[in-house]
PDB file of N, CA and C in Angstrom:
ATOM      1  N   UNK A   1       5.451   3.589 -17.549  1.00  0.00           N
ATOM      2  CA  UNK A   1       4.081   3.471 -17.988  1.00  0.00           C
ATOM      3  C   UNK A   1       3.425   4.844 -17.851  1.00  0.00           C
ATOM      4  N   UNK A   2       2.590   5.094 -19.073  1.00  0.00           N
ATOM      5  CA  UNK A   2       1.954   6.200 -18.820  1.00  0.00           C
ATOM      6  C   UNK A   2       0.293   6.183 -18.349  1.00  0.00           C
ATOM      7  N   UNK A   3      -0.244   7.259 -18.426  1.00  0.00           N
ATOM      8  CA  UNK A   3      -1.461   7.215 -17.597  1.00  0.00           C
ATOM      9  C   UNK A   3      -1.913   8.658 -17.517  1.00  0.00           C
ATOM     10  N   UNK A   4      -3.304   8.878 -18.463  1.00  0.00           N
ATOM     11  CA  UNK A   4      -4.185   9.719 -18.735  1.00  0.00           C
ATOM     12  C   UNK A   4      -5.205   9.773 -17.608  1.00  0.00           C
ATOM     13  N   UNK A   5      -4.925  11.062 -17.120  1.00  0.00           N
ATOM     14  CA  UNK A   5      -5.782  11.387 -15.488  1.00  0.00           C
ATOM     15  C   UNK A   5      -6.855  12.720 -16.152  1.00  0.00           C
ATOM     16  N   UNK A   6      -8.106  12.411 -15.363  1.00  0.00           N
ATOM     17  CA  UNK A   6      -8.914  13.767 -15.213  1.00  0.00           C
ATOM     18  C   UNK A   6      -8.740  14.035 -13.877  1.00  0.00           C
ATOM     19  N   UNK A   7      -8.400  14.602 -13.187  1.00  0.00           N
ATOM     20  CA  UNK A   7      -7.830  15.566 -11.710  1.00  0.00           C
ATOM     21  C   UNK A   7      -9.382  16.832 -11.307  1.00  0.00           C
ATOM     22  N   UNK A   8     -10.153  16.226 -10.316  1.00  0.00           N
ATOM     23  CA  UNK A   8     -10.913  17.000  -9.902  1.00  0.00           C
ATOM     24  C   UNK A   8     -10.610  17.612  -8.525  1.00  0.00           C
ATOM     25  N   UNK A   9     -10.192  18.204  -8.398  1.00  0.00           N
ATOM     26  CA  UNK A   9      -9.875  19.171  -6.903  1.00  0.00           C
ATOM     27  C   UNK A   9     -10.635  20.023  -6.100  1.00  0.00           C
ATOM     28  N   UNK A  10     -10.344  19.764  -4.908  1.00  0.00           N
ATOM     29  CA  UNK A  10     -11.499  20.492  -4.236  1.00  0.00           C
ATOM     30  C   UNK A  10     -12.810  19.209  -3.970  1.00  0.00           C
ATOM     31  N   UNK A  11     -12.291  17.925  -4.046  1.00  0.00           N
ATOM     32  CA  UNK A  11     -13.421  16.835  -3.269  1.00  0.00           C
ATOM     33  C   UNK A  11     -13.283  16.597  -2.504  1.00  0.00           C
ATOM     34  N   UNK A  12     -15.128  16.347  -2.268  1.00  0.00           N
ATOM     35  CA  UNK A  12     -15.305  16.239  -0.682  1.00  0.00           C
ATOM     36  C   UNK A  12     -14.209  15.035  -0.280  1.00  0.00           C
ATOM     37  N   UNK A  13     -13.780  13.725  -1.350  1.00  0.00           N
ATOM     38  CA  UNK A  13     -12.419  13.034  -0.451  1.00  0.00           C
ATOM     39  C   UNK A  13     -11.855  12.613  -1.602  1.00  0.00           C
ATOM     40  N   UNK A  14     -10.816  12.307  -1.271  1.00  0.00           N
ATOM     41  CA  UNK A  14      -9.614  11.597  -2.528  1.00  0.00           C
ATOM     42  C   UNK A  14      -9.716  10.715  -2.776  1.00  0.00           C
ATOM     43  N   UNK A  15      -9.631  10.098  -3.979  1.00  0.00           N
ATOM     44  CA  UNK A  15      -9.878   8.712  -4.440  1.00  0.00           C
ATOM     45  C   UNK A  15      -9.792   8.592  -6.326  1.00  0.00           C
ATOM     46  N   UNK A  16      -9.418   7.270  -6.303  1.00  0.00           N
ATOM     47  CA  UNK A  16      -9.214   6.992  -7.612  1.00  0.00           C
ATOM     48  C   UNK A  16     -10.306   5.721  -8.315  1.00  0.00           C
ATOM     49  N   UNK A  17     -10.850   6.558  -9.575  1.00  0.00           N
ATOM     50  CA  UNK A  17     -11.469   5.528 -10.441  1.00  0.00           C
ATOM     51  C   UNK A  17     -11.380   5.281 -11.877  1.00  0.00           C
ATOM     52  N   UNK A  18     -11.274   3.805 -11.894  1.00  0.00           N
ATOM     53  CA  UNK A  18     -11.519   3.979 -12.763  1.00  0.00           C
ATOM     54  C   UNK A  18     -12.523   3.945 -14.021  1.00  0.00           C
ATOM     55  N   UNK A  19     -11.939   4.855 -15.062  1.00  0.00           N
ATOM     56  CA  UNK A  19     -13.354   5.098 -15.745  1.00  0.00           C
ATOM     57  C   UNK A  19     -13.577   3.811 -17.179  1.00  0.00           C
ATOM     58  N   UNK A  20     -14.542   3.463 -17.444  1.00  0.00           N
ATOM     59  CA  UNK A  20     -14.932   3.075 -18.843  1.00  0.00           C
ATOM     60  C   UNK A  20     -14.151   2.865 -19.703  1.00  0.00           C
ATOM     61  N   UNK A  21     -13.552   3.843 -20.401  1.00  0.00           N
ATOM     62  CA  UNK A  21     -12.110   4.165 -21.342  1.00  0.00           C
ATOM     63  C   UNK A  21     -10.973   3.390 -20.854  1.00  0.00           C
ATOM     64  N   UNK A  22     -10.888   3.098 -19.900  1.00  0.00           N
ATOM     65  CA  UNK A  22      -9.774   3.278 -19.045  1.00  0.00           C
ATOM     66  C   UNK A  22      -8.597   3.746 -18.486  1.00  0.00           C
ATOM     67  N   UNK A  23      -8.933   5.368 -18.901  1.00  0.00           N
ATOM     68  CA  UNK A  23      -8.833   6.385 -18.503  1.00  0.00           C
ATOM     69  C   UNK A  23      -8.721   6.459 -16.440  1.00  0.00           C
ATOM     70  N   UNK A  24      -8.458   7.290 -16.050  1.00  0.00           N
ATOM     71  CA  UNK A  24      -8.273   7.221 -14.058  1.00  0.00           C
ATOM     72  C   UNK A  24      -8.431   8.696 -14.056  1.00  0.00           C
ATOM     73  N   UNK A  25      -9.620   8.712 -13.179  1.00  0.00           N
ATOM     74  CA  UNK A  25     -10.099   9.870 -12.705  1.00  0.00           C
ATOM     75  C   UNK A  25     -10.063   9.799 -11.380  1.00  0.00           C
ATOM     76  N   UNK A  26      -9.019  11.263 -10.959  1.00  0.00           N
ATOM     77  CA  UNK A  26      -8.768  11.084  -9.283  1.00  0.00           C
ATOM     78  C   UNK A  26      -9.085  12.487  -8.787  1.00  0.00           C
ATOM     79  N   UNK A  27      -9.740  11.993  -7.760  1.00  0.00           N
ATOM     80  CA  UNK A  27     -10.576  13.193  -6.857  1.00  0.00           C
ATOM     81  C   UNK A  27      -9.281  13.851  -6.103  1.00  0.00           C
ATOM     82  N   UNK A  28      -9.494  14.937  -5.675  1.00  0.00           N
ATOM     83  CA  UNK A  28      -8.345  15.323  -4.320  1.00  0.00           C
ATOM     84  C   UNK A  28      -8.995  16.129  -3.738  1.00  0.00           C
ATOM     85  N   UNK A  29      -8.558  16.485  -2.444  1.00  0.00           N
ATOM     86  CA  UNK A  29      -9.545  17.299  -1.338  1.00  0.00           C
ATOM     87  C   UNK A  29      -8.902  18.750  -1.812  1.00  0.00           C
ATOM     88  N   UNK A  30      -7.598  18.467  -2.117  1.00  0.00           N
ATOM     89  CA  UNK A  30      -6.580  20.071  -1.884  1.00  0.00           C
ATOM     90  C   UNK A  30      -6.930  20.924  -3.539  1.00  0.00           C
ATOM     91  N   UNK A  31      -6.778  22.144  -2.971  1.00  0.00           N
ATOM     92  CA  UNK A  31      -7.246  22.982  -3.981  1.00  0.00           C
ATOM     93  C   UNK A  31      -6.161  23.432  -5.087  1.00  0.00           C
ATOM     94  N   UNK A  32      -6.865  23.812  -6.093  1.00  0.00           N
ATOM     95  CA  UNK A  32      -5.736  24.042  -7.449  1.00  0.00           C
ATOM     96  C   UNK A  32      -4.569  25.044  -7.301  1.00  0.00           C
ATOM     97  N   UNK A  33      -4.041  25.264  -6.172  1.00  0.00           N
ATOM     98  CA  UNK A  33      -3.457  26.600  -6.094  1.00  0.00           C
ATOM     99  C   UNK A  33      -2.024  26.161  -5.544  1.00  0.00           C
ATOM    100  N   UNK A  34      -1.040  26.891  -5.962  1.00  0.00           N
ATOM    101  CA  UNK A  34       0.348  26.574  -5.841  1.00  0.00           C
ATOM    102  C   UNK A  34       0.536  25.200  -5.725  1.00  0.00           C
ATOM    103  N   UNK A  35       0.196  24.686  -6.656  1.00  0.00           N
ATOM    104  CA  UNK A  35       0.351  22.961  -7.219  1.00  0.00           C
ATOM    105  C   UNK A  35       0.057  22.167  -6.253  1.00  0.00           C
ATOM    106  N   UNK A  36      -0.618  22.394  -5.022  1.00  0.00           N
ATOM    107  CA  UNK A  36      -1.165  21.870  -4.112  1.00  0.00           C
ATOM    108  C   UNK A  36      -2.048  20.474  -4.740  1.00  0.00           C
ATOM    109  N   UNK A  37      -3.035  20.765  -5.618  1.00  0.00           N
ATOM    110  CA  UNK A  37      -3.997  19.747  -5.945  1.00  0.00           C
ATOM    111  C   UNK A  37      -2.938  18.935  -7.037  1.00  0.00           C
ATOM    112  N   UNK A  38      -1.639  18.977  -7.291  1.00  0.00           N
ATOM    113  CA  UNK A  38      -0.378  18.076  -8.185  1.00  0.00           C
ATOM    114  C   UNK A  38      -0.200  17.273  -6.915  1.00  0.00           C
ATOM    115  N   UNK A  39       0.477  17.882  -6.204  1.00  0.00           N
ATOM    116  CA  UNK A  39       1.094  17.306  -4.876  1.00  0.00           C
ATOM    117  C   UNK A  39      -0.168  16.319  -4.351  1.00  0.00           C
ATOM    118  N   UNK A  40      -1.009  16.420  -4.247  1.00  0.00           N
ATOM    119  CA  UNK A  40      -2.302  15.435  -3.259  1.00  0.00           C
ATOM    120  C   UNK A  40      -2.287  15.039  -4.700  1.00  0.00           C
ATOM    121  N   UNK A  41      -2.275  14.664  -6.137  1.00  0.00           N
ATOM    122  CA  UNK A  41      -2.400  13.699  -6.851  1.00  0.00           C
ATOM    123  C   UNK A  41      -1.441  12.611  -6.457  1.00  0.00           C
ATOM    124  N   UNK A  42      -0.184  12.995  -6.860  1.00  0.00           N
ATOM    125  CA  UNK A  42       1.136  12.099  -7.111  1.00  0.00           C
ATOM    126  C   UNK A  42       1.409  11.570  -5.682  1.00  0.00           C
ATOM    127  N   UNK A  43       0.725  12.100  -4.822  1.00  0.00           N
ATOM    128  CA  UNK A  43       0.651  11.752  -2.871  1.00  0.00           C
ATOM    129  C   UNK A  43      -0.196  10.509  -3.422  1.00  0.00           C
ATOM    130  N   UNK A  44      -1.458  10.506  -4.071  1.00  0.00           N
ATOM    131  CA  UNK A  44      -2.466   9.396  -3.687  1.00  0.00           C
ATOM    132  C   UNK A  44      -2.144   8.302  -4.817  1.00  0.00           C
ATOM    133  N   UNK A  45      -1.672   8.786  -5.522  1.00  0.00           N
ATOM    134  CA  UNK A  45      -1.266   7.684  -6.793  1.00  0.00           C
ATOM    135  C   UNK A  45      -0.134   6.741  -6.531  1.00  0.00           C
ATOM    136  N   UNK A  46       1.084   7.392  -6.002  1.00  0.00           N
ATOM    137  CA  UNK A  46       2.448   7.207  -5.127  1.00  0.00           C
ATOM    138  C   UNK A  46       1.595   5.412  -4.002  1.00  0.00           C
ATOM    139  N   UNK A  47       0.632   5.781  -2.992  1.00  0.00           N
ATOM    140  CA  UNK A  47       0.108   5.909  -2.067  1.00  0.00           C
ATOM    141  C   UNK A  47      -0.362   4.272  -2.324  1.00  0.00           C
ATOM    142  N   UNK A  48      -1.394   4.511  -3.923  1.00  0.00           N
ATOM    143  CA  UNK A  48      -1.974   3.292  -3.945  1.00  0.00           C
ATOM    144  C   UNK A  48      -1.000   2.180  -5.436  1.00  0.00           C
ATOM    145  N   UNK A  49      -0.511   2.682  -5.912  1.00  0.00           N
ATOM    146  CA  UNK A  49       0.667   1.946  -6.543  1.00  0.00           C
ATOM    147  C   UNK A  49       2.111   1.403  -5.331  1.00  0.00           C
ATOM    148  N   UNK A  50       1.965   1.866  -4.099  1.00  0.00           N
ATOM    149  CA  UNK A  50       2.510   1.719  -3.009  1.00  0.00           C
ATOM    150  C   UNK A  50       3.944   1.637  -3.727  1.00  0.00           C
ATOM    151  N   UNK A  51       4.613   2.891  -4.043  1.00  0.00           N
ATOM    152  CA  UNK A  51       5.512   3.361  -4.667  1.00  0.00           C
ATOM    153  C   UNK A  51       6.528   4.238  -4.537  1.00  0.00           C
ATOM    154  N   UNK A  52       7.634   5.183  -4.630  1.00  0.00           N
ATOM    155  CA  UNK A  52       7.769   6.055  -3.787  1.00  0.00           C
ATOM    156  C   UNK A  52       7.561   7.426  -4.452  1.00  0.00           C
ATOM    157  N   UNK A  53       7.277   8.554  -4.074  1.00  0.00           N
ATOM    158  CA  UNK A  53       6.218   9.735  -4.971  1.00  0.00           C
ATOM    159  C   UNK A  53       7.226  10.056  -5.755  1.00  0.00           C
ATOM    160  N   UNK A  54       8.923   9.900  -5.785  1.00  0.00           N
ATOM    161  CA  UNK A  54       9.297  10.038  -7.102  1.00  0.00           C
ATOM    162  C   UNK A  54       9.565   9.527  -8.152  1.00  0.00           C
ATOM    163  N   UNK A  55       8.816   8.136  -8.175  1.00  0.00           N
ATOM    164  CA  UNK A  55       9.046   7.491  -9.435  1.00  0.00           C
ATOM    165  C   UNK A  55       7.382   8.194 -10.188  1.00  0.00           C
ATOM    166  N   UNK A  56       6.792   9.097  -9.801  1.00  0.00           N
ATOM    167  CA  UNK A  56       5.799   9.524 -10.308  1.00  0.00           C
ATOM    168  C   UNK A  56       5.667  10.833 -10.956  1.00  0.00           C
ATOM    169  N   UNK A  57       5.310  11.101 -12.258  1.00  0.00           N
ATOM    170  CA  UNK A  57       6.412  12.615 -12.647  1.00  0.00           C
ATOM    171  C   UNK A  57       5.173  13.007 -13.529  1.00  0.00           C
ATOM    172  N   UNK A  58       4.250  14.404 -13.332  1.00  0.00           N
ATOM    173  CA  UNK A  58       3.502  14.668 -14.288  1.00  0.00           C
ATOM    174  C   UNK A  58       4.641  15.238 -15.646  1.00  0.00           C
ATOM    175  N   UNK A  59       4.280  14.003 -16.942  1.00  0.00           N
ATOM    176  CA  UNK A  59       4.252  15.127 -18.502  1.00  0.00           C
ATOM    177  C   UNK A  59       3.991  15.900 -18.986  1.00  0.00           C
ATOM    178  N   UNK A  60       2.842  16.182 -18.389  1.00  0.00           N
ATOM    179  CA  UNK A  60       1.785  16.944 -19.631  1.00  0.00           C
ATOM    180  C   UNK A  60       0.814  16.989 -18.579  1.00  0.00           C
ATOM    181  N   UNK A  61       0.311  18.582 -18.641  1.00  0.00           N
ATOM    182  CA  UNK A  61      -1.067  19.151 -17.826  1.00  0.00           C
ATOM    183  C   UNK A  61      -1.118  19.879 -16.691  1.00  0.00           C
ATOM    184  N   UNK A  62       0.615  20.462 -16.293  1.00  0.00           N
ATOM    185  CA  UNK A  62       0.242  20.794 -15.030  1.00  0.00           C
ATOM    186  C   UNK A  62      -0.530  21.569 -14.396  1.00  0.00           C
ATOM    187  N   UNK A  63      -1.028  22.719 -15.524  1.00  0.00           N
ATOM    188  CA  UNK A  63      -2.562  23.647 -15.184  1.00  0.00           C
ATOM    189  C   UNK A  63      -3.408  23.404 -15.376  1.00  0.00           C
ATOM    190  N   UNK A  64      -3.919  21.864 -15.839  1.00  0.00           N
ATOM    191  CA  UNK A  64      -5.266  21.600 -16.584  1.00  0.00           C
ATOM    192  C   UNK A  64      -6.095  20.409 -15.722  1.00  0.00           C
ATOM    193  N   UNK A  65      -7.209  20.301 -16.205  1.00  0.00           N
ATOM    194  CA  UNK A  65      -7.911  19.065 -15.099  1.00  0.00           C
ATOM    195  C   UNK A  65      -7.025  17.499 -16.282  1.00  0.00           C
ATOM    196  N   UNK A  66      -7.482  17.863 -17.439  1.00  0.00           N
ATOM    197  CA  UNK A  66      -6.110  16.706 -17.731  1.00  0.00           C
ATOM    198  C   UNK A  66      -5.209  16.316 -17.815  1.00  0.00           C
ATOM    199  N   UNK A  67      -4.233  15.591 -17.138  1.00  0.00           N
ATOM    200  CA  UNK A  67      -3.094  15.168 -17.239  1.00  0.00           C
ATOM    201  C   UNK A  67      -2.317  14.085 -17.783  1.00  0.00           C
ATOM    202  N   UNK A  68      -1.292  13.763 -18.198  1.00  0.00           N
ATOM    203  CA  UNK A  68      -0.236  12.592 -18.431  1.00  0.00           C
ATOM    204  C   UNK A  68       0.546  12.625 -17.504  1.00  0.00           C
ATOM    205  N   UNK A  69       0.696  10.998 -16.836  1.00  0.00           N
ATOM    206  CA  UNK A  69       1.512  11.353 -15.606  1.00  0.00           C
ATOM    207  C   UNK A  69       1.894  10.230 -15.988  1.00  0.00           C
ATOM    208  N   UNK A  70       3.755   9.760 -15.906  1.00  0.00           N
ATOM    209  CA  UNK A  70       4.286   8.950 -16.069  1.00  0.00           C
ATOM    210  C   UNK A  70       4.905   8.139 -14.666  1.00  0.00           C
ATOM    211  N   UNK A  71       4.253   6.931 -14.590  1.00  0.00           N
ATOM    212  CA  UNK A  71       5.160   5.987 -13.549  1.00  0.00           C
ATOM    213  C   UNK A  71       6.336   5.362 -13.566  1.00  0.00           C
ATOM    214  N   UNK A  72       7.836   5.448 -13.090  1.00  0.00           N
ATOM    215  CA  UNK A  72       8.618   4.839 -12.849  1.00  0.00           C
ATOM    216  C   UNK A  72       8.557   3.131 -11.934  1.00  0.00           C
ATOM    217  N   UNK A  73       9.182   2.269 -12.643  1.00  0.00           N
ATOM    218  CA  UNK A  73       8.851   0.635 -11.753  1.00  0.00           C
ATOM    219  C   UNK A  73       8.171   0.816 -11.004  1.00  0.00           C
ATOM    220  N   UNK A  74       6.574   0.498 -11.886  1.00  0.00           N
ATOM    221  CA  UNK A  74       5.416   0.513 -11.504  1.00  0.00           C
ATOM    222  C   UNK A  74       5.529  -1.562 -10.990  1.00  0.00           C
ATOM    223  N   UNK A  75       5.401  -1.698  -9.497  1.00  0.00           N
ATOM    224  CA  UNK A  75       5.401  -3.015  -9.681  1.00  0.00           C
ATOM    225  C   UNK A  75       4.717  -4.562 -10.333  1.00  0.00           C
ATOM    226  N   UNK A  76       3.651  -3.741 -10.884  1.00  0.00           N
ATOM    227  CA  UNK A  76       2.559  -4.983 -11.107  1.00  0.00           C
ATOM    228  C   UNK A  76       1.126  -4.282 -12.009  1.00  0.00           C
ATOM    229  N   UNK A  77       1.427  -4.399 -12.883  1.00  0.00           N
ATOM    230  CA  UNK A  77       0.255  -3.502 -13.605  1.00  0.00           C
ATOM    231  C   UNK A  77      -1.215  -4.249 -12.903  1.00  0.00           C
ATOM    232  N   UNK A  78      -1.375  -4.958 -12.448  1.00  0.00           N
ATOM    233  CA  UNK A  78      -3.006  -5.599 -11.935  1.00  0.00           C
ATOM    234  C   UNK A  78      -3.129  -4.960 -10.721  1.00  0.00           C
ATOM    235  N   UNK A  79      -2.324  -3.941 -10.419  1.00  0.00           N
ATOM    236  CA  UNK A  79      -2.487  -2.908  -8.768  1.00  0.00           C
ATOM    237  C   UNK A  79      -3.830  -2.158  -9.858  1.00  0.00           C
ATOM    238  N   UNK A  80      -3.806  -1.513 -10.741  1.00  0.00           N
ATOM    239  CA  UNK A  80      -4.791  -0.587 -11.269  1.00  0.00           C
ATOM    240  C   UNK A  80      -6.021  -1.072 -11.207  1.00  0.00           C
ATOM    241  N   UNK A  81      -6.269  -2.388 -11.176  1.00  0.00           N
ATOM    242  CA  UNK A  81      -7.747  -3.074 -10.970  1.00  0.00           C
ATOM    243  C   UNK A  81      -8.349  -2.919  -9.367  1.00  0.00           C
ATOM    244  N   UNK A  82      -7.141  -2.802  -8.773  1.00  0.00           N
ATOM    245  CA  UNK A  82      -7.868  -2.506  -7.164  1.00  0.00           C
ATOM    246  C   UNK A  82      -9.015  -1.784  -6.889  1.00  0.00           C
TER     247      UNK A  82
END
């Protein structure tokens, strides 16, 4: 399954929402620098899909605030409503 992220880095805390579109916009505390703010994504996404962080693989975006990030046996698509 795929999944269109806006990635804001550098928040005051981590967390995932979702938006309108239904689109997932996820905060991270860690900053954009040596893929640090990748790593605290696929950490918190991993985290709340309660998954293990490598069935989680960015496609597309790794320098940008947007991303495509693809999930491996995602167990239950109604985890995203949490």
């Amino acid at each position: 399954m795929r999944f269109h992220l806006k990635v804001i880095p550098n928040a005051s805390r981590s967390e995932i929402i979702t938006e309108k579109n239904g689109n997932l916009k996820v905060k991270v505390q860690a900053p954009p620098e040596d893929g640090r703010a990748n790593k605290a994504v696929i950490q918190l996404l991993a985290q709340h899909f309660k998954i293990p962080k490598n069935h989680i693989k960015i496609i597309a975006g790794e320098k940008s605030h947007q991303k495509i990030i693809e999930v491996f046996d995602l167990p239950n698509e109604n985890t995203l409503n949490k």
